[in-house]
C-alpha atoms as a PDB file:
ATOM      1  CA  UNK A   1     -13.522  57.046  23.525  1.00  0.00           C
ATOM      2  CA  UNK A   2     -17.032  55.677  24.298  1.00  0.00           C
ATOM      3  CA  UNK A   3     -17.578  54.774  20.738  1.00  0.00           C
ATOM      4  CA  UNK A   4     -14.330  52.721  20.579  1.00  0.00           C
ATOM      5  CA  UNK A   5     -15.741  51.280  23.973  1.00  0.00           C
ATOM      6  CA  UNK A   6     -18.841  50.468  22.186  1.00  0.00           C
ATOM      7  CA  UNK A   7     -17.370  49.078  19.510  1.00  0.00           C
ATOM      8  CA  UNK A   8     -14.831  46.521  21.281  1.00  0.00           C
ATOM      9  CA  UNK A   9     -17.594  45.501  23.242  1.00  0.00           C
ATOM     10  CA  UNK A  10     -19.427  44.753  20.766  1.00  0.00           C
ATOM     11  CA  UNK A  11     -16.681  42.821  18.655  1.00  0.00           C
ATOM     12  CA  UNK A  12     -15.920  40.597  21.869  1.00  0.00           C
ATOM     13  CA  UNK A  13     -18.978  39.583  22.369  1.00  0.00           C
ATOM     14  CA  UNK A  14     -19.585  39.061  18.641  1.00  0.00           C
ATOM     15  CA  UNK A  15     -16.625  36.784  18.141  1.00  0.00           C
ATOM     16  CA  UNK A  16     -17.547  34.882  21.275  1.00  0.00           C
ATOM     17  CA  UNK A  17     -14.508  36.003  23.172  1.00  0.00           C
ATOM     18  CA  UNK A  18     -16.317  37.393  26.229  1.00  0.00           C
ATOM     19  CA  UNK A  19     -19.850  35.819  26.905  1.00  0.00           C
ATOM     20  CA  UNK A  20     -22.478  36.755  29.393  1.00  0.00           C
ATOM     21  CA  UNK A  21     -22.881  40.215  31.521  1.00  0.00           C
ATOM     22  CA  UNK A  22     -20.516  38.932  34.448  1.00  0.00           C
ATOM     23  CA  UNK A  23     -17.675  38.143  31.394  1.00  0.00           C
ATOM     24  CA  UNK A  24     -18.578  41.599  29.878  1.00  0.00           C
ATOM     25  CA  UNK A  25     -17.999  43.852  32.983  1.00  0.00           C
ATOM     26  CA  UNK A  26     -14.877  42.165  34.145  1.00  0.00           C
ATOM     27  CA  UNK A  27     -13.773  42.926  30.475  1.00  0.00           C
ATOM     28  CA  UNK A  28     -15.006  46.001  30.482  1.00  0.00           C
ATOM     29  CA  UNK A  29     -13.257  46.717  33.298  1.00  0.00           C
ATOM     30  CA  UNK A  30      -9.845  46.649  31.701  1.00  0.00           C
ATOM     31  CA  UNK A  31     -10.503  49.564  29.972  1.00  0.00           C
ATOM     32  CA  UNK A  32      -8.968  48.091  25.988  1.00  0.00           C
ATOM     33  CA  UNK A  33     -10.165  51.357  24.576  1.00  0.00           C
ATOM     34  CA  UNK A  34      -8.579  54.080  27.125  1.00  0.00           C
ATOM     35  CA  UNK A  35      -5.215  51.631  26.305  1.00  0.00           C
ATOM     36  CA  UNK A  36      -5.516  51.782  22.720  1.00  0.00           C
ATOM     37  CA  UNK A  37      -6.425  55.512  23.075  1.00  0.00           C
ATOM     38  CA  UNK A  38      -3.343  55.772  25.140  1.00  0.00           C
ATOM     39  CA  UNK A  39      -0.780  53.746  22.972  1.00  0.00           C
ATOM     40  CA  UNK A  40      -2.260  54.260  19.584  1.00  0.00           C
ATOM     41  CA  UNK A  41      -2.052  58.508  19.590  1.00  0.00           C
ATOM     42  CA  UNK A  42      -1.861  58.725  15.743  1.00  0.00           C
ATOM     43  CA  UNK A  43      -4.671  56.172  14.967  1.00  0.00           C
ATOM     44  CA  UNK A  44      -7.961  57.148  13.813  1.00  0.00           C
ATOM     45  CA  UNK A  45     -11.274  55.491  13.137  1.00  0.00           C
ATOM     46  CA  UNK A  46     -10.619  51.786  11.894  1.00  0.00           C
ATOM     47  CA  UNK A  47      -6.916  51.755  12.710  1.00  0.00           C
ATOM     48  CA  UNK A  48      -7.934  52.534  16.077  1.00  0.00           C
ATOM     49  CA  UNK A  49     -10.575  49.928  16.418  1.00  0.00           C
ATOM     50  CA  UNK A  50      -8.482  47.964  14.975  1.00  0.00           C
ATOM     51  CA  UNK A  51      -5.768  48.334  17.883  1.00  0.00           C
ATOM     52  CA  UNK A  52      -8.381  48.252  20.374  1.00  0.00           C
ATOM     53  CA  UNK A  53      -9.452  44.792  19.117  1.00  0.00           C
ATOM     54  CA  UNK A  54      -6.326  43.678  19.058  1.00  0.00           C
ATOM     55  CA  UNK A  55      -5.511  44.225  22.520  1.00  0.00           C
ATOM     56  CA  UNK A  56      -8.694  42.978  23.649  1.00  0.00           C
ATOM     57  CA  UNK A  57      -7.672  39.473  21.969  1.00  0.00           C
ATOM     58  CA  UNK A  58      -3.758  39.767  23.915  1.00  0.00           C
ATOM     59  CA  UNK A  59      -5.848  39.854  26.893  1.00  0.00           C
ATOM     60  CA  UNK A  60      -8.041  36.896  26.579  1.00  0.00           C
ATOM     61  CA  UNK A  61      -5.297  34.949  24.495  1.00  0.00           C
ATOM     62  CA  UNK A  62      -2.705  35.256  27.430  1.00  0.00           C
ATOM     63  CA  UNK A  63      -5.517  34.611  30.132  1.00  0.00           C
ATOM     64  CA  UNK A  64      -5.857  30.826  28.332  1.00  0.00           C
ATOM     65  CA  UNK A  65      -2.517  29.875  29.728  1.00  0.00           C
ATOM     66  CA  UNK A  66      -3.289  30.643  33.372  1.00  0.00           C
ATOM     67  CA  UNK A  67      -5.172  27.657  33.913  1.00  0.00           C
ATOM     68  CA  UNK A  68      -4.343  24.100  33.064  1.00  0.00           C
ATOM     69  CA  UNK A  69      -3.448  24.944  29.262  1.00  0.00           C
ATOM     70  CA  UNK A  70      -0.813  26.382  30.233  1.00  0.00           C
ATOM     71  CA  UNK A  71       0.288  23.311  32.278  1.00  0.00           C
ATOM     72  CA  UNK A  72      -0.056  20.978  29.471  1.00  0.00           C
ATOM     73  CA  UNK A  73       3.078  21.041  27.044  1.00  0.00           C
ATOM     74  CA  UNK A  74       1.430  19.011  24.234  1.00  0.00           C
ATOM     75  CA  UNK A  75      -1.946  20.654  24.408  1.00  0.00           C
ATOM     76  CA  UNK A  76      -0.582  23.758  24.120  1.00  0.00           C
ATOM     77  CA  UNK A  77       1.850  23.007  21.469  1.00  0.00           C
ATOM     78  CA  UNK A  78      -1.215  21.556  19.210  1.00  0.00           C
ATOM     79  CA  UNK A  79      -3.444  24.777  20.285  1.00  0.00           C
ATOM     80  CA  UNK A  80      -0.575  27.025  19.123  1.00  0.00           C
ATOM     81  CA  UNK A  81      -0.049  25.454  15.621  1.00  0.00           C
ATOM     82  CA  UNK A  82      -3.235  26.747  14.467  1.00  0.00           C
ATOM     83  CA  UNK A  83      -1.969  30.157  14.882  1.00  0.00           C
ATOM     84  CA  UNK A  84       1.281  30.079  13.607  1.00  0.00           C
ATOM     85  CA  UNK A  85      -0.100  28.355  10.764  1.00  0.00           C
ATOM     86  CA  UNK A  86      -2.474  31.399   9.872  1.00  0.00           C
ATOM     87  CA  UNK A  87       0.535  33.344  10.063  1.00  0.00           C
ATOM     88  CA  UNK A  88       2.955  31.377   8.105  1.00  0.00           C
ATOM     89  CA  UNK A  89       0.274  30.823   5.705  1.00  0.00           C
ATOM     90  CA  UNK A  90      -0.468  35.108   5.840  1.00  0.00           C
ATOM     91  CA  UNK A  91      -3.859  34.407   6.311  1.00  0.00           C
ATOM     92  CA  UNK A  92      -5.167  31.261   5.210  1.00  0.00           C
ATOM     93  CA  UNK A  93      -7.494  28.869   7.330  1.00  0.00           C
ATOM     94  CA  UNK A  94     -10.462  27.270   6.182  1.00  0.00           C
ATOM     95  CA  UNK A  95     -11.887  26.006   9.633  1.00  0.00           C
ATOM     96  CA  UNK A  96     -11.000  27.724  12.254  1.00  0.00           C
ATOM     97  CA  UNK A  97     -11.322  25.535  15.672  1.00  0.00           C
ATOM     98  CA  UNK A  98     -12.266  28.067  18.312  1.00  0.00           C
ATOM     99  CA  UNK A  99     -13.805  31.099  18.447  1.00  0.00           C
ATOM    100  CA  UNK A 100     -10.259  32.545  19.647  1.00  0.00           C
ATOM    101  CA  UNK A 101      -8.425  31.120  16.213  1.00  0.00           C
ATOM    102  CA  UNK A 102     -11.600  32.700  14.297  1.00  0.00           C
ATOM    103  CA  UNK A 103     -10.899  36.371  15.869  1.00  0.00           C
ATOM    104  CA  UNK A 104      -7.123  36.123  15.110  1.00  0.00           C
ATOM    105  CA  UNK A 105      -8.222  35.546  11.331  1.00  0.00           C
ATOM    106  CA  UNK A 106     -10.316  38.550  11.040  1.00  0.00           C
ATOM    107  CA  UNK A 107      -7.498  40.461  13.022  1.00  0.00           C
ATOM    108  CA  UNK A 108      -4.831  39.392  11.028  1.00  0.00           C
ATOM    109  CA  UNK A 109      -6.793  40.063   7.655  1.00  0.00           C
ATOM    110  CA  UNK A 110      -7.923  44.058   8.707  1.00  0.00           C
ATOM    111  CA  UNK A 111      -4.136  44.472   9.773  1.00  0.00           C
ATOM    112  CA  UNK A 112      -2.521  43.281   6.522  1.00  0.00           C
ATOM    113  CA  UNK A 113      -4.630  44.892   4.647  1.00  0.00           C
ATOM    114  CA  UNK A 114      -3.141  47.360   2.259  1.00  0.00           C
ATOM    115  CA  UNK A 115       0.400  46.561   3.972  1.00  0.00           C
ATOM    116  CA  UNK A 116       3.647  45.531   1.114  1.00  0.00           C
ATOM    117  CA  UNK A 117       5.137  42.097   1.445  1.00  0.00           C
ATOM    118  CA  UNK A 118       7.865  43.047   2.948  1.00  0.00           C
ATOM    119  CA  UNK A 119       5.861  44.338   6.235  1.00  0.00           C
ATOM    120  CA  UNK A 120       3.531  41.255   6.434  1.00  0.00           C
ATOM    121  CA  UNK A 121       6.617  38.979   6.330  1.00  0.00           C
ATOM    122  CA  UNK A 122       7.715  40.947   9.295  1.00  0.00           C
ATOM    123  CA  UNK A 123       3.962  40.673  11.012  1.00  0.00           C
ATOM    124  CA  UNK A 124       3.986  37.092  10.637  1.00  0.00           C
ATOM    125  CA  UNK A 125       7.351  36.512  12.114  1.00  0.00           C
ATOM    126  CA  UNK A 126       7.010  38.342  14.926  1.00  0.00           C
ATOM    127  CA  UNK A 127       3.385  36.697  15.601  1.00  0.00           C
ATOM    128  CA  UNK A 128       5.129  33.475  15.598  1.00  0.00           C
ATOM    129  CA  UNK A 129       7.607  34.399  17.729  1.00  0.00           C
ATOM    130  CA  UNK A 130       4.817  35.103  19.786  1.00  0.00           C
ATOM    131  CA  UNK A 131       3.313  32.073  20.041  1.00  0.00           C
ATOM    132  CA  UNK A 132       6.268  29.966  20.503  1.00  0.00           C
ATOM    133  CA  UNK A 133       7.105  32.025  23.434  1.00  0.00           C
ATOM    134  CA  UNK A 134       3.978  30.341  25.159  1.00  0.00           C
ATOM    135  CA  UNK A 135       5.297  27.418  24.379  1.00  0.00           C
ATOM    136  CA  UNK A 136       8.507  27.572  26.297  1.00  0.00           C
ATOM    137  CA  UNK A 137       6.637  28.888  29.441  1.00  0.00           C
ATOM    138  CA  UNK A 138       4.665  25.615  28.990  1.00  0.00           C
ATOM    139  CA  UNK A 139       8.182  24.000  28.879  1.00  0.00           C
ATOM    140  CA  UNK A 140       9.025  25.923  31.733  1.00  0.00           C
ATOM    141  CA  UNK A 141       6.464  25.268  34.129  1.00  0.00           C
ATOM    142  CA  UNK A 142       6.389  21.673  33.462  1.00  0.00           C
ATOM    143  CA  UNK A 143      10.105  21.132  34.125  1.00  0.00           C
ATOM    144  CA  UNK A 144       9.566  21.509  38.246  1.00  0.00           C
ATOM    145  CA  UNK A 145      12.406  23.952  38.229  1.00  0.00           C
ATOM    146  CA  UNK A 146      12.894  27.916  39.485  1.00  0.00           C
ATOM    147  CA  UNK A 147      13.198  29.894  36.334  1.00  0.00           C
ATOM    148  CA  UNK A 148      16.010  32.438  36.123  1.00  0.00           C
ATOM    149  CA  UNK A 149      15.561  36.027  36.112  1.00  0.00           C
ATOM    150  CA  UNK A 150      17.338  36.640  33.209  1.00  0.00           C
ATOM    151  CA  UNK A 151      15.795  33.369  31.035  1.00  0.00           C
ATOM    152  CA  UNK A 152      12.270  34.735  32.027  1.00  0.00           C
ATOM    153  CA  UNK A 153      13.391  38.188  30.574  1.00  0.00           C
ATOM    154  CA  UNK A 154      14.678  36.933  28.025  1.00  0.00           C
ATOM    155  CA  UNK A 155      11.564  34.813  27.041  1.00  0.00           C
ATOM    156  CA  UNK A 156       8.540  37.704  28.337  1.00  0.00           C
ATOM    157  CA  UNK A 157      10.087  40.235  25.801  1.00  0.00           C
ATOM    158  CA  UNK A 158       8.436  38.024  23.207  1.00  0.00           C
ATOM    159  CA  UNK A 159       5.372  36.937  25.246  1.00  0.00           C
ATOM    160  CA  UNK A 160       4.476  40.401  25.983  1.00  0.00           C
ATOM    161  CA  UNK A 161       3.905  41.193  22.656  1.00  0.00           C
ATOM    162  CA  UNK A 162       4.962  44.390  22.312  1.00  0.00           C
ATOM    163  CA  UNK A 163       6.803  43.618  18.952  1.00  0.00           C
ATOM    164  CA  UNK A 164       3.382  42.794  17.802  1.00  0.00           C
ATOM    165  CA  UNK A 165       2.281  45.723  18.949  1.00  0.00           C
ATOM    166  CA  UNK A 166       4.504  48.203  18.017  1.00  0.00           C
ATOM    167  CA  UNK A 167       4.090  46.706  14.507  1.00  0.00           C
ATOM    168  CA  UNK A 168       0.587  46.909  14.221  1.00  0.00           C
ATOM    169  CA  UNK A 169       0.954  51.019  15.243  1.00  0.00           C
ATOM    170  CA  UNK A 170       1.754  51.139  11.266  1.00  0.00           C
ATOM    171  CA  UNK A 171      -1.150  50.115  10.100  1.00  0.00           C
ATOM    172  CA  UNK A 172      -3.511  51.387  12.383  1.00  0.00           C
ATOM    173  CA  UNK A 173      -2.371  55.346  11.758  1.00  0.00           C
ATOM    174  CA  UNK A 174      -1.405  54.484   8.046  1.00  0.00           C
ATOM    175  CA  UNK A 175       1.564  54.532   7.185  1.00  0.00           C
ATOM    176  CA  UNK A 176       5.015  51.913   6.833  1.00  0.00           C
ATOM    177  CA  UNK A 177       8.492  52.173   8.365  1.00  0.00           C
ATOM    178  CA  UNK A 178      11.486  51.682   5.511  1.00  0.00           C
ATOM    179  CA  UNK A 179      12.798  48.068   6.111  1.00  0.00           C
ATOM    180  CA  UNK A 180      16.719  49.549   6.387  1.00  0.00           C
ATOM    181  CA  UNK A 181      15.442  51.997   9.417  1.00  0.00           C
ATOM    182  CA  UNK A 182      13.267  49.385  11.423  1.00  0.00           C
ATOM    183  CA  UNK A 183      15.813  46.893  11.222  1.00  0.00           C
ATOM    184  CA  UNK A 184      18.710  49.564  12.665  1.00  0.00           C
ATOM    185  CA  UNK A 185      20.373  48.350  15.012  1.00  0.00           C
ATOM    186  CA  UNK A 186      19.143  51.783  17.190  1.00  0.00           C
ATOM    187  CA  UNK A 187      15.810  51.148  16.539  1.00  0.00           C
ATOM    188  CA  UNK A 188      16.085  47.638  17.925  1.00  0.00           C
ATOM    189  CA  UNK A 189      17.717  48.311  21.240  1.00  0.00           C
ATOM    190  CA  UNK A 190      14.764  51.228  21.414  1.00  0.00           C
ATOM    191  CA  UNK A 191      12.153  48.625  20.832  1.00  0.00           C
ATOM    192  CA  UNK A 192      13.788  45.844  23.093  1.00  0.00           C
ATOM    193  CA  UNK A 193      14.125  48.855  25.988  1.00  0.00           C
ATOM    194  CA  UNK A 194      10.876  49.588  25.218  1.00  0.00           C
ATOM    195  CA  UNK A 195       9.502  45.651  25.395  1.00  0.00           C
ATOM    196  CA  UNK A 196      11.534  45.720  28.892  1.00  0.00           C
ATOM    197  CA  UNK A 197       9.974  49.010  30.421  1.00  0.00           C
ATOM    198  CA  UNK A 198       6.306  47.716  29.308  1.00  0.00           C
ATOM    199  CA  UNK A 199       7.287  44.259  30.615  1.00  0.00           C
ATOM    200  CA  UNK A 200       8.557  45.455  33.976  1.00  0.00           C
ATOM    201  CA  UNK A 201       5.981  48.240  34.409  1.00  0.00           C
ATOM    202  CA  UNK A 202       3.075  45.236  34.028  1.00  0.00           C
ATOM    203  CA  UNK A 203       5.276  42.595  36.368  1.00  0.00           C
ATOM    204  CA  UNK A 204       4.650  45.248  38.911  1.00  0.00           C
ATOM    205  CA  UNK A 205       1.029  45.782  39.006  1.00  0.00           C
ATOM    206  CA  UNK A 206       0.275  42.339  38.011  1.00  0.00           C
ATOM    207  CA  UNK A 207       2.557  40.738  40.414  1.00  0.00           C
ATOM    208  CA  UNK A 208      -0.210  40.378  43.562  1.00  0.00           C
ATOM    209  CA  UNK A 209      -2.557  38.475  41.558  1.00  0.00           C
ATOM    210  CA  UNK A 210      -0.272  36.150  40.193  1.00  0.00           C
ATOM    211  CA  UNK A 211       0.996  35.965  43.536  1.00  0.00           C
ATOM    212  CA  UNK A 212      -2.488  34.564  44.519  1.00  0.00           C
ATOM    213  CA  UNK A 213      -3.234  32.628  41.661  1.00  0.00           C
ATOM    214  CA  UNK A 214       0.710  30.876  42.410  1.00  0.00           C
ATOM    215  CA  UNK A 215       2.060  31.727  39.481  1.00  0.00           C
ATOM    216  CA  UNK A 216       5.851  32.386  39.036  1.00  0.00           C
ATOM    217  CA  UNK A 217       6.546  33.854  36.022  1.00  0.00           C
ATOM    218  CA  UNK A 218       7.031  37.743  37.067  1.00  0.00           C
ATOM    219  CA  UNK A 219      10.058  39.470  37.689  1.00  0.00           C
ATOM    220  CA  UNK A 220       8.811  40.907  40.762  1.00  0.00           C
ATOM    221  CA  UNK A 221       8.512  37.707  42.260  1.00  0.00           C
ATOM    222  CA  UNK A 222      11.149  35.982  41.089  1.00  0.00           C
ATOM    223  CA  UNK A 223      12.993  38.558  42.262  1.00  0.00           C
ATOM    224  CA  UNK A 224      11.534  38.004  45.427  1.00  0.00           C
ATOM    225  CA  UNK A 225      12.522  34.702  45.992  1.00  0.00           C
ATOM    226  CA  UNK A 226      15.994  34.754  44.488  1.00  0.00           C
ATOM    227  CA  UNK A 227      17.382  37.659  47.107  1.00  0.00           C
ATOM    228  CA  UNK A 228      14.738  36.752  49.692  1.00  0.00           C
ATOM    229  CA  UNK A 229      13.258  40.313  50.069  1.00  0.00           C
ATOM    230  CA  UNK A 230       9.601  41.698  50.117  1.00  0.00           C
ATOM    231  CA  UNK A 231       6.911  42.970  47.359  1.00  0.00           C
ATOM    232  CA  UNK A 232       8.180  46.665  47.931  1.00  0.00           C
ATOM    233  CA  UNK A 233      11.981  45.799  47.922  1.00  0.00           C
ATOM    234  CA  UNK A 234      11.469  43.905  44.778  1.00  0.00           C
ATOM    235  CA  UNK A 235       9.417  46.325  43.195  1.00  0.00           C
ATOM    236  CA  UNK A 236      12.196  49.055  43.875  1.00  0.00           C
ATOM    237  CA  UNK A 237      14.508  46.843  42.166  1.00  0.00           C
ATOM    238  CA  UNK A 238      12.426  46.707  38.964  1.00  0.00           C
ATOM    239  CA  UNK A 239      12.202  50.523  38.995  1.00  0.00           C
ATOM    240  CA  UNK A 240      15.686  50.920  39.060  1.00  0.00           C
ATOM    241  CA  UNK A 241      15.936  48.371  35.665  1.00  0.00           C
ATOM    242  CA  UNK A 242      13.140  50.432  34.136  1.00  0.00           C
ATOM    243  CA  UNK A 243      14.857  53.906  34.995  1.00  0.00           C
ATOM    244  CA  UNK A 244      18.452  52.256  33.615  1.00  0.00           C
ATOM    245  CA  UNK A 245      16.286  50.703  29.904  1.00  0.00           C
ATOM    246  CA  UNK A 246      14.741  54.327  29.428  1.00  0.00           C
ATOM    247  CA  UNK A 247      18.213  56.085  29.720  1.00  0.00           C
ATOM    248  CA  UNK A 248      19.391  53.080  26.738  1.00  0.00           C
ATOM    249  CA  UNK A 249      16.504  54.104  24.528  1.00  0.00           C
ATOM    250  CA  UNK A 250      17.611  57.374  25.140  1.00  0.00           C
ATOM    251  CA  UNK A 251      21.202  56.860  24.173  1.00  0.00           C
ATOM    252  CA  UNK A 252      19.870  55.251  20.980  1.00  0.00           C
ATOM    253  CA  UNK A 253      17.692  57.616  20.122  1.00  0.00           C
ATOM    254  CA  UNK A 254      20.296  60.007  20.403  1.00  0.00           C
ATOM    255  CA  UNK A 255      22.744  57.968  18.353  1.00  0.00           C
ATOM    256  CA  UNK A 256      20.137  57.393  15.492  1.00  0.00           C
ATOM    257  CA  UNK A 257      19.305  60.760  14.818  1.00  0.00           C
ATOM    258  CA  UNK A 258      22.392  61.800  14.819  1.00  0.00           C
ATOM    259  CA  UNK A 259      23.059  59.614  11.670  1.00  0.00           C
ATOM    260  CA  UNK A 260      20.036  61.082   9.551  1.00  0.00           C
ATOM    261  CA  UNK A 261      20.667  62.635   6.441  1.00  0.00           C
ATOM    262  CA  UNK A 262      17.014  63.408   4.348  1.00  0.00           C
ATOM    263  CA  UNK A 263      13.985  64.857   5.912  1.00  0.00           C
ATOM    264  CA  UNK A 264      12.365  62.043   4.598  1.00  0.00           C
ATOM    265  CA  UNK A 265      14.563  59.683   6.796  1.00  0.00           C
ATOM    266  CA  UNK A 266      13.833  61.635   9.913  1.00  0.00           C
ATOM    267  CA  UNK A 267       9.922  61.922   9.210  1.00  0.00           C
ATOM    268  CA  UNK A 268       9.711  57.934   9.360  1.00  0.00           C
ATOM    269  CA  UNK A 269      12.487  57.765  12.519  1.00  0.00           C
ATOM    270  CA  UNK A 270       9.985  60.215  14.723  1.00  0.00           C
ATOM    271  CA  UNK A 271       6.756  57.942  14.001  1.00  0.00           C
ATOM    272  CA  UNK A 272       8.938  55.449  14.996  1.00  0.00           C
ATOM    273  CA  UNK A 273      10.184  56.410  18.171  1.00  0.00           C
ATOM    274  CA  UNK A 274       6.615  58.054  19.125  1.00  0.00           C
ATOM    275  CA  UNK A 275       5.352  54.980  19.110  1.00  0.00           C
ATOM    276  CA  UNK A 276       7.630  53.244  21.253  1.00  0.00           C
ATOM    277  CA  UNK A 277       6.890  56.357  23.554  1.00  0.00           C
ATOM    278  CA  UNK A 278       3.620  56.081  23.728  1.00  0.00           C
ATOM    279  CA  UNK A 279       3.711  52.531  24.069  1.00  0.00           C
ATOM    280  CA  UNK A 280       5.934  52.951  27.780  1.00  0.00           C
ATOM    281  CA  UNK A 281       4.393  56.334  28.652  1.00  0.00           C
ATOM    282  CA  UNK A 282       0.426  55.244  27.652  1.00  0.00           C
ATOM    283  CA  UNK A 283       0.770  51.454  29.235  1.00  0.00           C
ATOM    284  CA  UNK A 284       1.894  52.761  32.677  1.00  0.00           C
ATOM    285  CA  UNK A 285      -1.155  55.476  32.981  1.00  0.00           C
ATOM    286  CA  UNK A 286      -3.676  53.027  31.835  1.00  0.00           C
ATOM    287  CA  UNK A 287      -2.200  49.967  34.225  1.00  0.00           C
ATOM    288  CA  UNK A 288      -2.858  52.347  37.092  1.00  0.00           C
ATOM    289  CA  UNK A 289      -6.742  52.310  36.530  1.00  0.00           C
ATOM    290  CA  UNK A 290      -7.384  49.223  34.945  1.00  0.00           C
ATOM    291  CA  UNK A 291      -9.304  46.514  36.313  1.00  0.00           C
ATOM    292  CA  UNK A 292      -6.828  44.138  34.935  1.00  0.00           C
ATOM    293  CA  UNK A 293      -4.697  44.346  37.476  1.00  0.00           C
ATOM    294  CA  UNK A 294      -6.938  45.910  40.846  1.00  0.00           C
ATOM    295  CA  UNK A 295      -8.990  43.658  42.923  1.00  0.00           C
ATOM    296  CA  UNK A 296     -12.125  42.906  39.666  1.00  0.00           C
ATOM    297  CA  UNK A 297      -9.318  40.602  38.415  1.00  0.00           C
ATOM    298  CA  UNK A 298      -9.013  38.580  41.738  1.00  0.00           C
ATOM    299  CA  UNK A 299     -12.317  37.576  41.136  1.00  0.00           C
ATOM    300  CA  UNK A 300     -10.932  34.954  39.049  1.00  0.00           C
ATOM    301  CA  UNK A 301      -7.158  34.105  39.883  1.00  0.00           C
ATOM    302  CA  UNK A 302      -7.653  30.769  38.547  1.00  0.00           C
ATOM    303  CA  UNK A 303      -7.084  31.888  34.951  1.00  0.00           C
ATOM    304  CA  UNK A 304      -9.937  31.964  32.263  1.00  0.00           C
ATOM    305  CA  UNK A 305     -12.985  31.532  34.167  1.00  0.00           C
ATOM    306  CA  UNK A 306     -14.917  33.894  32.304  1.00  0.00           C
ATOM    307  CA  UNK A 307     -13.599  33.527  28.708  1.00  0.00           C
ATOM    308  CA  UNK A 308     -14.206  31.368  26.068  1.00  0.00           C
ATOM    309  CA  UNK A 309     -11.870  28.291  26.134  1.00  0.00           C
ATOM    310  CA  UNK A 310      -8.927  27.798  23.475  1.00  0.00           C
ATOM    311  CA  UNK A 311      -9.684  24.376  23.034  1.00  0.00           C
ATOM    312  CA  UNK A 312     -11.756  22.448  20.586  1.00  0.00           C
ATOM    313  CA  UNK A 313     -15.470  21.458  21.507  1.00  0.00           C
ATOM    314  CA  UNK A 314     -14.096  17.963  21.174  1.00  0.00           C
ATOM    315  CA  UNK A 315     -11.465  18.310  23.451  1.00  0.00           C
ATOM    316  CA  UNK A 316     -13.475  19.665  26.371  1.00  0.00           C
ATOM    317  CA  UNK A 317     -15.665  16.505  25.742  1.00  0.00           C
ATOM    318  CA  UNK A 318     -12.512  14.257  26.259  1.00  0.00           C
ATOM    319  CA  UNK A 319     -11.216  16.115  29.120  1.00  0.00           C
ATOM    320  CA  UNK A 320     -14.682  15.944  31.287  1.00  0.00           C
ATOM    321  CA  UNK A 321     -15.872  12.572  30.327  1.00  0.00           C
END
């Protein structure tokens, strides 16, 4: 695990994503490669730095849209496009405008490397899901109104990016899911219990920093202020959800297997499923060390302090002149 360690660092730093030593030991802090070791069981050597690379990018991505990005519907509508465009395009951007775009390029070409059509099709869709999903909690801070509970569930299954994630456990250990068994309708109630468990299981660790930084979108504390109870009561509450979305995945599971046929079939279903197990089962014991969510990320409750900045050179220019 220190060599993975190594190598993220490394990688961060070389891409320009985390800069200077006080950047580098609040990044370090979050412990990417214990996650990816954590998550990622069957990957070995690239696929695994691949998936700890990955996750390091989720985490300074997502931290871009604490601050006043996030805030700013049109800015973050125009920072988005050059994303979705490298997706929709599988690949292709000449001049990449931030050091953030340039890392998602050399991401997105090691994970669709080798993969069939049909896969990086799915990738790219999901990816764009992704970033849209960003979009709409622009939209949604902007519009001066409480967000529901259930439209902020509905919209942090994509922003989470477990989809992503669960996707990219295919290439990093090797191997494909058939299109007919990933796109079951089992397999995606598994996967959207599974976005829901991660989801919740984050919401509840994360919740007393976005708390300070007064940020809303968490189900713990929107909870919180639509019944009018405390951090622990609310917390409670999303344990309860995450006990009642592990006993649906487990009612799928069930009903899935008991519709194979060919070894073959059930071979691909169990890599499947393992890796939406060790997604819920490796995300909670890493969250309970990480310095993502213990008292080294209060440092900066502002948002992106120490990271490099989504926005253009140019931009910045405008914005402090």
């Amino acid at each position: 695990m220190e060599s993975s360690r190594l190598k993220n660092l490394y990688w961060m730093a070389e891409q320009g994503l985390v800069v200077g030593p006080e950047a580098l030991s609040t990044y370090d802090a979050f412990q990417s490669e214990r996650l990816a070791a954590n998550v990622y069981r069957d990957a070995r050597g690239a696929g695994l730095d691949l998936a700890t690379d990955l996750l390091g990018w989720f985490f300074i991505f997502d931290d871009q849209f604490d601050g006043p990005l996030g805030c700013d519907l049109e800015a973050t509508r125009s920072t988005l496009k050059e994303f979705m465009d490298v997706a929709r395009s599988e690949g292709t951007l000449r001049h990449p405008s931030s050091v953030l775009s340039s890392a998602w390029l050399d991401l997105w070409c090691r994970a669709t490397s080798g993969m069939s059509d049909a896969w990086i099709e799915r990738f790219a869709r999901d990816f764009v899901e992704f970033f849209q999903s960003y979009e709409q909690e622009a939209r949604d801070r902007l519009s001066g109104l409480p967000v529901s509970l259930e439209d902020y569930l509905e919209n942090r299954r994509i922003s989470i990016g477990l989809v992503q994630a669960l996707d990219l456990c295919e290439p990093a250990a090797g191997y494909e899911l058939p299109p007919e068994i990933h796109a079951c309708e089992p397999m995606a109630i598994m996967r959207r219990a599974c976005s829901d468990v991660v989801l919740l299981h984050n919401d509840v660790y994360s919740a007393p920093k976005e708390a300070a930084a007064g940020q809303s979108h968490n189900a713990v504390l929107l909870r919180m202020r639509e019944v009018g109870c405390g951090h622990a009561e609310a917390a409670e509450w999303a344990d309860g959800l995450i006990r009642e979305r592990l006993l649906l995945f487990a009612q799928a599971e069930q009903q899935l297997r008991d519709g194979v046929r060919t070894a073959k079939a059930w071979g691909a279903i169990n890599r499947g499923i393992r890796a939406m197990k060790n997604w819920m089962k490796g995300n909670h014991d890493w969250a309970l060390g990480s310095g993502r969510y213990n008292e080294t990320r209060l440092q900066f409750p502002l948002g992106p302090t120490p990271w490099a900045t989504l926005l253009n050179p140019s931009q910045e220019q405008a914005k402090a002149s």
